[in-house]
C-alpha atoms as a PDB file:
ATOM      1  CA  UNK A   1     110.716  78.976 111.289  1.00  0.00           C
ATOM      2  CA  UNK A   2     107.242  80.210 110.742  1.00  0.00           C
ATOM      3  CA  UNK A   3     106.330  83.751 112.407  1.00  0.00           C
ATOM      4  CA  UNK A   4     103.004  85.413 113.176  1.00  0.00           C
ATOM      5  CA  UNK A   5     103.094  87.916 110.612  1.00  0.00           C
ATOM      6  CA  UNK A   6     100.875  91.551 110.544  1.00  0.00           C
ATOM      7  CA  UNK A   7     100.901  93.023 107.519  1.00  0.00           C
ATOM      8  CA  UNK A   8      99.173  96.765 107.993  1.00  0.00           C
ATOM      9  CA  UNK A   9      98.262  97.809 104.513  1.00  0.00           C
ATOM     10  CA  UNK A  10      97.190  94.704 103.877  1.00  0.00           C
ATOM     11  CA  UNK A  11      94.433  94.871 101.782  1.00  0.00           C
ATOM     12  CA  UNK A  12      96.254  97.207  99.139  1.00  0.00           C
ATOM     13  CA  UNK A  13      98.622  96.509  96.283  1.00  0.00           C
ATOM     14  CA  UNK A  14     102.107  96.066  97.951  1.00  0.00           C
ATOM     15  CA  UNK A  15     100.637  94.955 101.319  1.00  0.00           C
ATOM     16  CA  UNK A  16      98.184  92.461  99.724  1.00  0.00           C
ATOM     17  CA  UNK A  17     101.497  91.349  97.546  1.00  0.00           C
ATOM     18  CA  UNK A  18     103.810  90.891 100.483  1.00  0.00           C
ATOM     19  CA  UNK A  19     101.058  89.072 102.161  1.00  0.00           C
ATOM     20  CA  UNK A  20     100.477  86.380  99.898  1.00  0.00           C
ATOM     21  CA  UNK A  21     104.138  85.971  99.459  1.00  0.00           C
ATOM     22  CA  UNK A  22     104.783  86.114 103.164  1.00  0.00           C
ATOM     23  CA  UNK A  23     102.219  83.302 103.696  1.00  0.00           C
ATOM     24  CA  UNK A  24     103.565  81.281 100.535  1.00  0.00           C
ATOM     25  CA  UNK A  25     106.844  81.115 102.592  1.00  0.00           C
ATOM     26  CA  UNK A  26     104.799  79.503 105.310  1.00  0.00           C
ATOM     27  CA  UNK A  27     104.888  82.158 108.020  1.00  0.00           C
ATOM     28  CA  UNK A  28     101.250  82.878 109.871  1.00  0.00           C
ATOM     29  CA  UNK A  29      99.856  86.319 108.275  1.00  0.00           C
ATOM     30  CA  UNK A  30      97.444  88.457 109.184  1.00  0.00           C
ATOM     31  CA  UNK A  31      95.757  91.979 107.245  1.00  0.00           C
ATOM     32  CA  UNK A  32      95.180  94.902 108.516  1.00  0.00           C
ATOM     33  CA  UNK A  33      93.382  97.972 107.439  1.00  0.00           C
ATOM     34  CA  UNK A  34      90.423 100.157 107.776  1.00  0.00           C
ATOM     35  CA  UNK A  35      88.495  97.884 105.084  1.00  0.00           C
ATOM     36  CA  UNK A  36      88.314  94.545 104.904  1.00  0.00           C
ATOM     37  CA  UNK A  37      90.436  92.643 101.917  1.00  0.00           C
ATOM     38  CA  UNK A  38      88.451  92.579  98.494  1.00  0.00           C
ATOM     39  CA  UNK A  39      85.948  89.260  97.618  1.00  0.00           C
ATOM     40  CA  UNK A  40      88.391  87.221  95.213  1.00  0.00           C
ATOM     41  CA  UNK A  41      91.300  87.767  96.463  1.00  0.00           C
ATOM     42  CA  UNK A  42      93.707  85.832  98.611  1.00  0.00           C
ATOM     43  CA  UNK A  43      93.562  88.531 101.261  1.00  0.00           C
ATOM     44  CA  UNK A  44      89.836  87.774 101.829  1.00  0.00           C
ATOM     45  CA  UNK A  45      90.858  84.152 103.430  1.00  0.00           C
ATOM     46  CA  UNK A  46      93.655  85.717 106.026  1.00  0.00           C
ATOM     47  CA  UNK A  47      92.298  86.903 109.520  1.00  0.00           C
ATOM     48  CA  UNK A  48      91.702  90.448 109.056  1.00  0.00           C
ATOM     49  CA  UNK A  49      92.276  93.099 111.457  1.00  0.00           C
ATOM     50  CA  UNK A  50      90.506  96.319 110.857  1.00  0.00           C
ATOM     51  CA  UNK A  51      91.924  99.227 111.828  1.00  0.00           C
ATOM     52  CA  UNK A  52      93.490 102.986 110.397  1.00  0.00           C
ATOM     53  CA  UNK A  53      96.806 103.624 111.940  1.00  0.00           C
ATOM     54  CA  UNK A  54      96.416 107.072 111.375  1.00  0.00           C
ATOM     55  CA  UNK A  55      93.526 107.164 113.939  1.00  0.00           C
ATOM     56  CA  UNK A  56      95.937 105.459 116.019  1.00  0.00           C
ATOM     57  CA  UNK A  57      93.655 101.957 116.261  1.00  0.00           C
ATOM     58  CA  UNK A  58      96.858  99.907 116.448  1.00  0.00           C
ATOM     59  CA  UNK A  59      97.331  99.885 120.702  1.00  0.00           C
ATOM     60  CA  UNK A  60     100.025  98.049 121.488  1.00  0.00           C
ATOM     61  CA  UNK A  61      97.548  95.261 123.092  1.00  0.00           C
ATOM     62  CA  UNK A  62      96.042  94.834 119.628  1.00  0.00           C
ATOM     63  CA  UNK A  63      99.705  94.686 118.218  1.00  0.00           C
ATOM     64  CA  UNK A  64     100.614  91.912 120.866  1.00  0.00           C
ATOM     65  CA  UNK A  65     101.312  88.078 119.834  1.00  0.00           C
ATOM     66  CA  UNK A  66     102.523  88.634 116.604  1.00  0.00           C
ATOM     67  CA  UNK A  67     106.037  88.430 115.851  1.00  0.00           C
ATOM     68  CA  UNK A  68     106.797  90.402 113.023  1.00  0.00           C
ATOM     69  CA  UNK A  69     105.605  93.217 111.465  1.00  0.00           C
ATOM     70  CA  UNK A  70     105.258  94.584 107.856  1.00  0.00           C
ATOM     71  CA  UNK A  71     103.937  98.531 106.818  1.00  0.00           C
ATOM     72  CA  UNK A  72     102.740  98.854 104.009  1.00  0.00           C
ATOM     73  CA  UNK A  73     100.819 101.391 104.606  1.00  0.00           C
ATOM     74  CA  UNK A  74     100.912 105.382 104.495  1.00  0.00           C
ATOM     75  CA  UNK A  75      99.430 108.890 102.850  1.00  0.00           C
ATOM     76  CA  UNK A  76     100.109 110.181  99.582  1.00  0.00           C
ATOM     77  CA  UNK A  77      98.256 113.090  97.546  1.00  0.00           C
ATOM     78  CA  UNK A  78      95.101 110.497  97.079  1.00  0.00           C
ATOM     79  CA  UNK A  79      94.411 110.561 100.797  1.00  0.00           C
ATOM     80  CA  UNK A  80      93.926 114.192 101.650  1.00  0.00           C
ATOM     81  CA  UNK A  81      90.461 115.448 102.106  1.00  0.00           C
ATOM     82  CA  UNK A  82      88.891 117.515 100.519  1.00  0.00           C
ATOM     83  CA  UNK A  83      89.569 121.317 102.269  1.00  0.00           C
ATOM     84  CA  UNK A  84      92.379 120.135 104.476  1.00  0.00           C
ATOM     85  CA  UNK A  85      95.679 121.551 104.901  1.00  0.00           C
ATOM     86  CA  UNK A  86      97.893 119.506 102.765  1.00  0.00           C
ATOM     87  CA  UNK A  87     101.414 119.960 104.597  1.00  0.00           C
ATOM     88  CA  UNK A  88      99.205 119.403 108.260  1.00  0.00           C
ATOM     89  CA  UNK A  89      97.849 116.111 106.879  1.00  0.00           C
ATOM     90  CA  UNK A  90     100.967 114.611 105.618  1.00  0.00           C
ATOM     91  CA  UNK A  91     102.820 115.490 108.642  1.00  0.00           C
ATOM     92  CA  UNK A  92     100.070 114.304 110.876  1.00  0.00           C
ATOM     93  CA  UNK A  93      99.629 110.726 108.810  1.00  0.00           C
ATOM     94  CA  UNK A  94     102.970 110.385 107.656  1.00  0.00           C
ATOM     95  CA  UNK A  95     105.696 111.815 109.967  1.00  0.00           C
ATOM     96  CA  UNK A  96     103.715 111.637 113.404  1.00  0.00           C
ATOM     97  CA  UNK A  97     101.451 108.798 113.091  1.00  0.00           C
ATOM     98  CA  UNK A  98     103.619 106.132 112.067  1.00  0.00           C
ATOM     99  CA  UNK A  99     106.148 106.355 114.319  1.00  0.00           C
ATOM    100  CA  UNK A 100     103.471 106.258 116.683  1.00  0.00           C
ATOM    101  CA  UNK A 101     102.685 102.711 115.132  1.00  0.00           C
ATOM    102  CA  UNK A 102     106.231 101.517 115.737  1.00  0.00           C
ATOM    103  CA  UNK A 103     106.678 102.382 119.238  1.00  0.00           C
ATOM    104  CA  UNK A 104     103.232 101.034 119.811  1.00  0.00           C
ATOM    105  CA  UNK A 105     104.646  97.761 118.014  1.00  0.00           C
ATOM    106  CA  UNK A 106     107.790  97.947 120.251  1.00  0.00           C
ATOM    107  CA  UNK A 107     105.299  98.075 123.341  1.00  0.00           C
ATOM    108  CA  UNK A 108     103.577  95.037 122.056  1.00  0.00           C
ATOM    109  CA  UNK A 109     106.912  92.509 122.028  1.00  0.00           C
ATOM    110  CA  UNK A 110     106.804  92.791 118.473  1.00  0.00           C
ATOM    111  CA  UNK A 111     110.537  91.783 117.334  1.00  0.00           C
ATOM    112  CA  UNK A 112     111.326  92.328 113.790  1.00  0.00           C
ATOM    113  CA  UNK A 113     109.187  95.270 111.398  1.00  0.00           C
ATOM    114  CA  UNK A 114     109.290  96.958 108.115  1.00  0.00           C
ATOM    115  CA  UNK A 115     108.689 100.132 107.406  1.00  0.00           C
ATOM    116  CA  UNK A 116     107.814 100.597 103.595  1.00  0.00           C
ATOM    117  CA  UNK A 117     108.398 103.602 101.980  1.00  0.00           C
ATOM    118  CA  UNK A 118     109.862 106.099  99.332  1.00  0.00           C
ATOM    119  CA  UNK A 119     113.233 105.994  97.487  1.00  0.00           C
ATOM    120  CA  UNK A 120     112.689 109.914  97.120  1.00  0.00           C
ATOM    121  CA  UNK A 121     114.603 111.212 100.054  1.00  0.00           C
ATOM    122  CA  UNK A 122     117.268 108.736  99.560  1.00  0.00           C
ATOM    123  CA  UNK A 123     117.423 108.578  95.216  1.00  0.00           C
ATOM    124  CA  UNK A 124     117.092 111.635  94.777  1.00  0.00           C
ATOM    125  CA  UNK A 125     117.442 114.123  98.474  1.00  0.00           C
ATOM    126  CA  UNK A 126     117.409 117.533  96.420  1.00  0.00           C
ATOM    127  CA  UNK A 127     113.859 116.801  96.090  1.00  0.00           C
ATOM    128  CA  UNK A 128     113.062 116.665  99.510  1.00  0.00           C
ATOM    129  CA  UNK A 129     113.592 120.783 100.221  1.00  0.00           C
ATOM    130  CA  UNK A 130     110.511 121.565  98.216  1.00  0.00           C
ATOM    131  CA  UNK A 131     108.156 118.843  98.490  1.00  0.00           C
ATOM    132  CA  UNK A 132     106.147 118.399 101.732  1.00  0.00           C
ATOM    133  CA  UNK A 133     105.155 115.170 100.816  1.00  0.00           C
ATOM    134  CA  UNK A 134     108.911 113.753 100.110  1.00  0.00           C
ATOM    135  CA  UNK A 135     109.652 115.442 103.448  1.00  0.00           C
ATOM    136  CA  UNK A 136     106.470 113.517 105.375  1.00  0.00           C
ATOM    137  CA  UNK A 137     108.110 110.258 104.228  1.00  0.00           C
ATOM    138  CA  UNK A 138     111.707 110.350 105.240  1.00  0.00           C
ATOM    139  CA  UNK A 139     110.361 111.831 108.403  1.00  0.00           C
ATOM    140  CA  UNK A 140     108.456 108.381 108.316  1.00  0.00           C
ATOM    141  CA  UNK A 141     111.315 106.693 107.430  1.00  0.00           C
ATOM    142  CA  UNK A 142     113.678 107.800 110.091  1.00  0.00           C
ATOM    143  CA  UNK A 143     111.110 108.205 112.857  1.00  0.00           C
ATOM    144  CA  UNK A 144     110.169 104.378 112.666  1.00  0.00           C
ATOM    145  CA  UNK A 145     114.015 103.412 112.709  1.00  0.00           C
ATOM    146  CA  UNK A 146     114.236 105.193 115.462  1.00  0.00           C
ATOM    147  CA  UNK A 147     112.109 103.271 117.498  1.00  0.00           C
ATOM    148  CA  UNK A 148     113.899 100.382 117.312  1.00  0.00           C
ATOM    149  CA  UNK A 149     115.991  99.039 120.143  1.00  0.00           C
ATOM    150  CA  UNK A 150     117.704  95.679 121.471  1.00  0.00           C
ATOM    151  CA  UNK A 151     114.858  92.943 121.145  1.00  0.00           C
ATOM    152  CA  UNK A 152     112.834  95.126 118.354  1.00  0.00           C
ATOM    153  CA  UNK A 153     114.615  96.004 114.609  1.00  0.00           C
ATOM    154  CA  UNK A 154     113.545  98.221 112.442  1.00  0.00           C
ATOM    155  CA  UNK A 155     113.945  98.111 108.719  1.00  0.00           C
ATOM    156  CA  UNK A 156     113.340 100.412 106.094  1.00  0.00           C
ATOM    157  CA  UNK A 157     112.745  99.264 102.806  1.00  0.00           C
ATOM    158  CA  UNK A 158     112.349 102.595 100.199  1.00  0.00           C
ATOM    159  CA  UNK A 159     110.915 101.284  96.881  1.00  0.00           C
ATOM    160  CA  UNK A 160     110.493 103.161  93.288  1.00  0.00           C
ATOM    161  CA  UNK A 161     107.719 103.587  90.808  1.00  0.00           C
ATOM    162  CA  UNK A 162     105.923 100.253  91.641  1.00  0.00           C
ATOM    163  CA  UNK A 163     104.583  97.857  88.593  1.00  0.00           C
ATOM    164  CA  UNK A 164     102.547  94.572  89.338  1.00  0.00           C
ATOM    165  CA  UNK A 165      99.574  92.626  89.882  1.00  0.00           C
ATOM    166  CA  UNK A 166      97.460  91.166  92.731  1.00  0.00           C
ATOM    167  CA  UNK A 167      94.718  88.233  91.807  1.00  0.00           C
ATOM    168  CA  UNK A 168      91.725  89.891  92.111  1.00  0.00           C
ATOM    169  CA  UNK A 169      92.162  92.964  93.338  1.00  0.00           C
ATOM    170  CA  UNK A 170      91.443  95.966  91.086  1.00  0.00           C
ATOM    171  CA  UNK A 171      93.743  98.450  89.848  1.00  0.00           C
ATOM    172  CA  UNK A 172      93.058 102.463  89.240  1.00  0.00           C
ATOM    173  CA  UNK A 173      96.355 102.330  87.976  1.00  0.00           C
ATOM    174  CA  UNK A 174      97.135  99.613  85.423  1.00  0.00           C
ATOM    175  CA  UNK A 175      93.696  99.193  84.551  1.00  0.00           C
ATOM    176  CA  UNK A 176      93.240 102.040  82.545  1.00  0.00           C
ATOM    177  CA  UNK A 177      97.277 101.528  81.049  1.00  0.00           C
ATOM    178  CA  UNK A 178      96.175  98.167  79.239  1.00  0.00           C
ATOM    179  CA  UNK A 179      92.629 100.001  78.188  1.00  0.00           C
ATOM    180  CA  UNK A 180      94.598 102.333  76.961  1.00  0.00           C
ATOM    181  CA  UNK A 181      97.115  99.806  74.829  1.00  0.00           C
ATOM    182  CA  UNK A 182      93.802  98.158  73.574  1.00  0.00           C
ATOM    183  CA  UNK A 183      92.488 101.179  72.020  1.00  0.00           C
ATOM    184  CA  UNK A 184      89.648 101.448  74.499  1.00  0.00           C
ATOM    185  CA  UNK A 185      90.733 104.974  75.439  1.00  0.00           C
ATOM    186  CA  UNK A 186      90.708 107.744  72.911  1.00  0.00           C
ATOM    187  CA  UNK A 187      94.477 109.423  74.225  1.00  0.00           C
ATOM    188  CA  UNK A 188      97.146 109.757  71.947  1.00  0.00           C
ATOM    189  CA  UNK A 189      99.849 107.619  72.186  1.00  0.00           C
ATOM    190  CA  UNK A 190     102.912 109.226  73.583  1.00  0.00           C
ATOM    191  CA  UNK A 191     104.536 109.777  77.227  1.00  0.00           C
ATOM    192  CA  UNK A 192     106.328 112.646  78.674  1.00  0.00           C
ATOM    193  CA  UNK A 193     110.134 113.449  78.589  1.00  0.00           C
ATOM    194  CA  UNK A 194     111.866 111.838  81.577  1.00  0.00           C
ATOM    195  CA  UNK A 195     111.690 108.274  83.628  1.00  0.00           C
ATOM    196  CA  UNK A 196     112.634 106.595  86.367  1.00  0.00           C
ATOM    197  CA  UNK A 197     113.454 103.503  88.202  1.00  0.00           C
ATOM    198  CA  UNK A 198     110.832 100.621  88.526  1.00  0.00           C
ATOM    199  CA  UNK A 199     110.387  97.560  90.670  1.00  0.00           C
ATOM    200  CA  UNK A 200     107.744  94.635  90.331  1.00  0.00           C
ATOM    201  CA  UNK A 201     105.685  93.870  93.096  1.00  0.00           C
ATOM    202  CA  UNK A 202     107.184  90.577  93.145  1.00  0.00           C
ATOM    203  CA  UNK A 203     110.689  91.921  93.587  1.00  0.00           C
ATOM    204  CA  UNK A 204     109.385  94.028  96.194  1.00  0.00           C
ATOM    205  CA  UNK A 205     107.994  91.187  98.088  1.00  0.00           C
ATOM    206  CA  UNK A 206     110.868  89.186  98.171  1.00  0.00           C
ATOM    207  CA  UNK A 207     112.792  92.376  99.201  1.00  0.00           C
ATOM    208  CA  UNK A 208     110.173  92.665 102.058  1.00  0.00           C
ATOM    209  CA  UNK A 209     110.927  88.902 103.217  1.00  0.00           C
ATOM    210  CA  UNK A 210     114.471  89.648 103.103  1.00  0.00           C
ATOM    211  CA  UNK A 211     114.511  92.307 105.374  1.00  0.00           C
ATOM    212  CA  UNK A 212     112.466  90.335 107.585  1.00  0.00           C
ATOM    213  CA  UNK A 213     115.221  87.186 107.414  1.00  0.00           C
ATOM    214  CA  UNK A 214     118.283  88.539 107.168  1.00  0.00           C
ATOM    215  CA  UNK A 215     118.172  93.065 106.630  1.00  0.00           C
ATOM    216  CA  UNK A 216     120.345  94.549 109.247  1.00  0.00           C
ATOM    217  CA  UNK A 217     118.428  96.618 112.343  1.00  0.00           C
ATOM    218  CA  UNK A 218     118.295 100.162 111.790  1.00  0.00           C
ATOM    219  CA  UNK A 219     118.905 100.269 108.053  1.00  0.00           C
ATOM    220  CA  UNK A 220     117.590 102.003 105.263  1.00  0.00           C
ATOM    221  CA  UNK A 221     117.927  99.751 101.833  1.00  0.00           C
ATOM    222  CA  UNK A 222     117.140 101.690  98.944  1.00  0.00           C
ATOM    223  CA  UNK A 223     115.781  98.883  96.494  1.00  0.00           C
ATOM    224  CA  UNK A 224     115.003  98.801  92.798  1.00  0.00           C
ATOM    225  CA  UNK A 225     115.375  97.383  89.299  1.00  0.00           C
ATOM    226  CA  UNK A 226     115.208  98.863  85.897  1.00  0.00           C
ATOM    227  CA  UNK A 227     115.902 101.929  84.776  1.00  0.00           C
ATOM    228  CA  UNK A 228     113.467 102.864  82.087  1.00  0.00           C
ATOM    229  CA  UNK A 229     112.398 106.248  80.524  1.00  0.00           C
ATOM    230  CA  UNK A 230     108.373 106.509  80.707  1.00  0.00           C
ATOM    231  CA  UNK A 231     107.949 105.943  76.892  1.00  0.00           C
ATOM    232  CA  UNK A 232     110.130 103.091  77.396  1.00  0.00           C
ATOM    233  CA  UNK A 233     107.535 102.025  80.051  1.00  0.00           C
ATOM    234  CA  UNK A 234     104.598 102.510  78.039  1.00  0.00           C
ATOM    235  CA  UNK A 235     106.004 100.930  75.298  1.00  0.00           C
ATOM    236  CA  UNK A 236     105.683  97.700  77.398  1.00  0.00           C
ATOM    237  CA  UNK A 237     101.897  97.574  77.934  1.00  0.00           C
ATOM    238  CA  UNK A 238     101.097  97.758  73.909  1.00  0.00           C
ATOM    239  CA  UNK A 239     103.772  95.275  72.805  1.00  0.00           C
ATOM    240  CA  UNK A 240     102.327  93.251  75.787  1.00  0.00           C
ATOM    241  CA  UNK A 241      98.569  93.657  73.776  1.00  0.00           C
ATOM    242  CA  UNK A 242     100.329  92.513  70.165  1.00  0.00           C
ATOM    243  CA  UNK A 243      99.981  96.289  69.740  1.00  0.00           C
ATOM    244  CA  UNK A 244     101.745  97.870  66.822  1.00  0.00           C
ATOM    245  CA  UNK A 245     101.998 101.131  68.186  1.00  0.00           C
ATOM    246  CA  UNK A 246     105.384 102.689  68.586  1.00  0.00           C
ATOM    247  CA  UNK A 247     104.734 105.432  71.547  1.00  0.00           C
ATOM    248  CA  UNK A 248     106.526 108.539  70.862  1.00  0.00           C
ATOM    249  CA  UNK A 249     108.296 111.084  73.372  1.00  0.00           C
ATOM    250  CA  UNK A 250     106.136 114.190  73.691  1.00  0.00           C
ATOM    251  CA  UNK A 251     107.021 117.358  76.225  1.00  0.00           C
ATOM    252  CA  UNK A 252     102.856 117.291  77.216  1.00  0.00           C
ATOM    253  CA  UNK A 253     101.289 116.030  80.266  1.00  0.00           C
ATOM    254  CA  UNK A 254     100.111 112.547  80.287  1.00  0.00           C
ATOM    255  CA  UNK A 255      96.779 112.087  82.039  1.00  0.00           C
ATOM    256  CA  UNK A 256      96.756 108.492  82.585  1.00  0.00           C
ATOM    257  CA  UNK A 257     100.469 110.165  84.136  1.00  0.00           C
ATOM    258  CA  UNK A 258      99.446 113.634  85.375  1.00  0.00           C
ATOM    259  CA  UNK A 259     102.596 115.964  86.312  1.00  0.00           C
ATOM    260  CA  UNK A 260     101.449 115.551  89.823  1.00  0.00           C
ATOM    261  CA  UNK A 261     102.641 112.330  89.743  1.00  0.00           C
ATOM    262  CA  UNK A 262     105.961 113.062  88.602  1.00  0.00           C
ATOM    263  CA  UNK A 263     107.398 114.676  91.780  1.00  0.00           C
ATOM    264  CA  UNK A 264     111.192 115.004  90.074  1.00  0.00           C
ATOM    265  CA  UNK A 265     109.046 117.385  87.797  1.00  0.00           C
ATOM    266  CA  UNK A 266     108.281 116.375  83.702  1.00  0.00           C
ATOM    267  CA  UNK A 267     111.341 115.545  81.565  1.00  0.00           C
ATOM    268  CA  UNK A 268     113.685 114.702  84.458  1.00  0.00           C
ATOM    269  CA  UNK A 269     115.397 111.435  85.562  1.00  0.00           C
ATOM    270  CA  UNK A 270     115.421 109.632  88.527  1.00  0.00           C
ATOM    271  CA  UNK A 271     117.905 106.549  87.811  1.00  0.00           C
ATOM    272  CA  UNK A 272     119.719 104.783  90.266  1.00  0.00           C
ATOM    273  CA  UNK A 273     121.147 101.036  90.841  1.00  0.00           C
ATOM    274  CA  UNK A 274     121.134  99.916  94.152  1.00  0.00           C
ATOM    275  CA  UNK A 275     123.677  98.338  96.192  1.00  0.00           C
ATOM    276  CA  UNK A 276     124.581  95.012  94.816  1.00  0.00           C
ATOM    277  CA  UNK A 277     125.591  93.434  97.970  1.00  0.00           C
ATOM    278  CA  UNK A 278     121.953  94.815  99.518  1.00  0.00           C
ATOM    279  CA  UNK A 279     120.461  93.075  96.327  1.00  0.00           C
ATOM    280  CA  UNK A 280     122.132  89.757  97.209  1.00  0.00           C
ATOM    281  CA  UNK A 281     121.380  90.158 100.740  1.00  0.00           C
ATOM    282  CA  UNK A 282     117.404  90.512 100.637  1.00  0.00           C
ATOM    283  CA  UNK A 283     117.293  87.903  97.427  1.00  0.00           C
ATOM    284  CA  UNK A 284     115.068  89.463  94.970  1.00  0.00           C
ATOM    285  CA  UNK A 285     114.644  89.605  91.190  1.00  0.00           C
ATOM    286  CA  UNK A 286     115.962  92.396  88.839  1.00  0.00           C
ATOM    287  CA  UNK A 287     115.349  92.626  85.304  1.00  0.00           C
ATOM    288  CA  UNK A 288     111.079  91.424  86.227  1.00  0.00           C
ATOM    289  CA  UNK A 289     109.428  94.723  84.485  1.00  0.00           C
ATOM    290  CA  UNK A 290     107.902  93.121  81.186  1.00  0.00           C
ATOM    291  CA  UNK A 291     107.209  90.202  83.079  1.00  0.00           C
ATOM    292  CA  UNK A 292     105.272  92.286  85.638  1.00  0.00           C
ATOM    293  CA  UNK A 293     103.643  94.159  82.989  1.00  0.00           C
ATOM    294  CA  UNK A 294     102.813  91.144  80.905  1.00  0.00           C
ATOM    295  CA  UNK A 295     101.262  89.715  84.400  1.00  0.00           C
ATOM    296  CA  UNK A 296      99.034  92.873  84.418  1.00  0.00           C
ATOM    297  CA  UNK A 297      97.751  92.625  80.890  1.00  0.00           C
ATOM    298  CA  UNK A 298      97.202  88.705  81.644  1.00  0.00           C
ATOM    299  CA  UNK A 299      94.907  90.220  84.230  1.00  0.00           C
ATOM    300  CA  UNK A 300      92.697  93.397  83.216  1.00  0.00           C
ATOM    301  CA  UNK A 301      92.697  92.676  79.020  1.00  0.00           C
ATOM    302  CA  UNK A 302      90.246  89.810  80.352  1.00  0.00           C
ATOM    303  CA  UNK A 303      87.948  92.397  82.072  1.00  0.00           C
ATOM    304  CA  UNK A 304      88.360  94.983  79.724  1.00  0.00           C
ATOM    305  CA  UNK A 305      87.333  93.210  76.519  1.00  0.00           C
END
């Protein structure tokens, strides 16, 4: 049966993603976000609701007539301005603010939302001690659950290292990878020690709908797919190009990969496989990283030649 969907976050990657895949299964979706959905993609011909959750725009009378609820949206270390105090904001956007949104969604007859967010705190919880960030997010995580109640579920689904594509939409991320396997940017070819898991945005999506359908009220479904080491990774975007390189293993930091981003800390592991009855459950693809990646290069080698 179609739904009214909301999809905060809506304009980015994984929001934009689950959108389109959302509305591809027939249900009624909306956007949201504080800026409207890029020109080209297939965000730009939903109804758009502007808005920053963080600001606490999303009342519960805004909220009200839609029946689900997906959000994809939240603060990482690319969000905090410039002189704040890093552990205030997080807490603030992350661990205040967004279980503000859910109670505000409960208030609005919403029945059914998602919380996105990190596998951190549940793939690897000795991380979560030192990192105010990691801590922000399961204090996300759990706060949102824990607005849920008979009438309105709450589902958490906590996603890895995130690979994909979205028509249109530009990417500070991926662009820059396929550059890179081109030979339009003078770095040496290697990646640091270490890895993780990795999910395509179109697994993610169907993990999204699944929750939605089916995911059980009040959980927490740590999702994911392959687990690769990053030279592994990298590997994929030149033989993707035709590339001949063979990347090579190299204790350095990466800066198309800064250490920053590496929150397990360079040359560890974060490797997991998630529940095979939750994998059946939400229906979504494993094994989709070189497809994903291939999907990328199909997409910024054309605007990078």
């Amino acid at each position: 049966m179609s739904k009214k969907v909301l999809v905060v976050g809506g304009t980015g990657a994984l929001g934009g993603h689950a959108a389109i895949h959302l509305a591809g299964l027939g249900h009624q979706v909306t956007v949201a976000g504080r800026n409207t959905p890029s020109i080209g993609t297939p965000m730009a011909d939903m109804p758009f609701l502007k808005g920053d959750y963080v600001a606490g725009d999303f009342t519960p009378e805004r909220l009200r007539g839609f029946d689900w609820v997906v959000f994809a949206a939240g603060n990482d270390p690319r969000h905090i301005p410039q002189g704040s105090d890093i552990a205030a904001h997080f807490m603030h956007a992350n661990a205040e603010s967004i279980p503000a949104f859910f109670a505000a969604a409960r208030e609005a007859g919403v029945t059914r939302a998602i919380q996105l967010g990190s596998f951190y705190p549940q793939a690897s919880p000795e991380l979560v001690a030192g990192n105010v960030y990691i801590q922000s997010r399961k204090a996300a995580c759990e706060g949102a659950r824990a607005q849920g109640c008979a009438g309105f579920d709450v589902i958490s689904v906590n996603a890895p290292f995130m690979v994909g594509t979205v028509p249109g939409l530009p990417s500070a991320i991926f662009e820059p990878y396929v550059q890179w396997a081109l030979g339009q940017i003078p770095i040496e070819h290697f990646a640091p020690p270490g890895g993780t898991n990795f999910m395509s945005f179109r697994s993610l999506s169907e993990a999204i709908a699944g929750a939605l359908e089916r995911g059980e009220p009040g959980k927490a479904y740590l999702v994911g797919d392959e687990n690769l080491t990053f030279r592994e990774y990298f590997q994929l975007f030149f033989d993707a190009v035709g590339s001949t390189v063979v990347m090579e293993e190299r204790d350095a930091e990466l800066p198309l990969l800064p250490d920053v981003a590496i929150p397990q800390g360079r040359g560890n592991t974060i490797a997991y496989e998630p529940d095979a009855d939750e994998v059946a459950l939400l229906g979504y693809t494993r094994n989709d990283i070189a497809a994903a990646v291939r999907d990328i290069v199909a997409q910024f080698a054309v605007q990078s030649a």
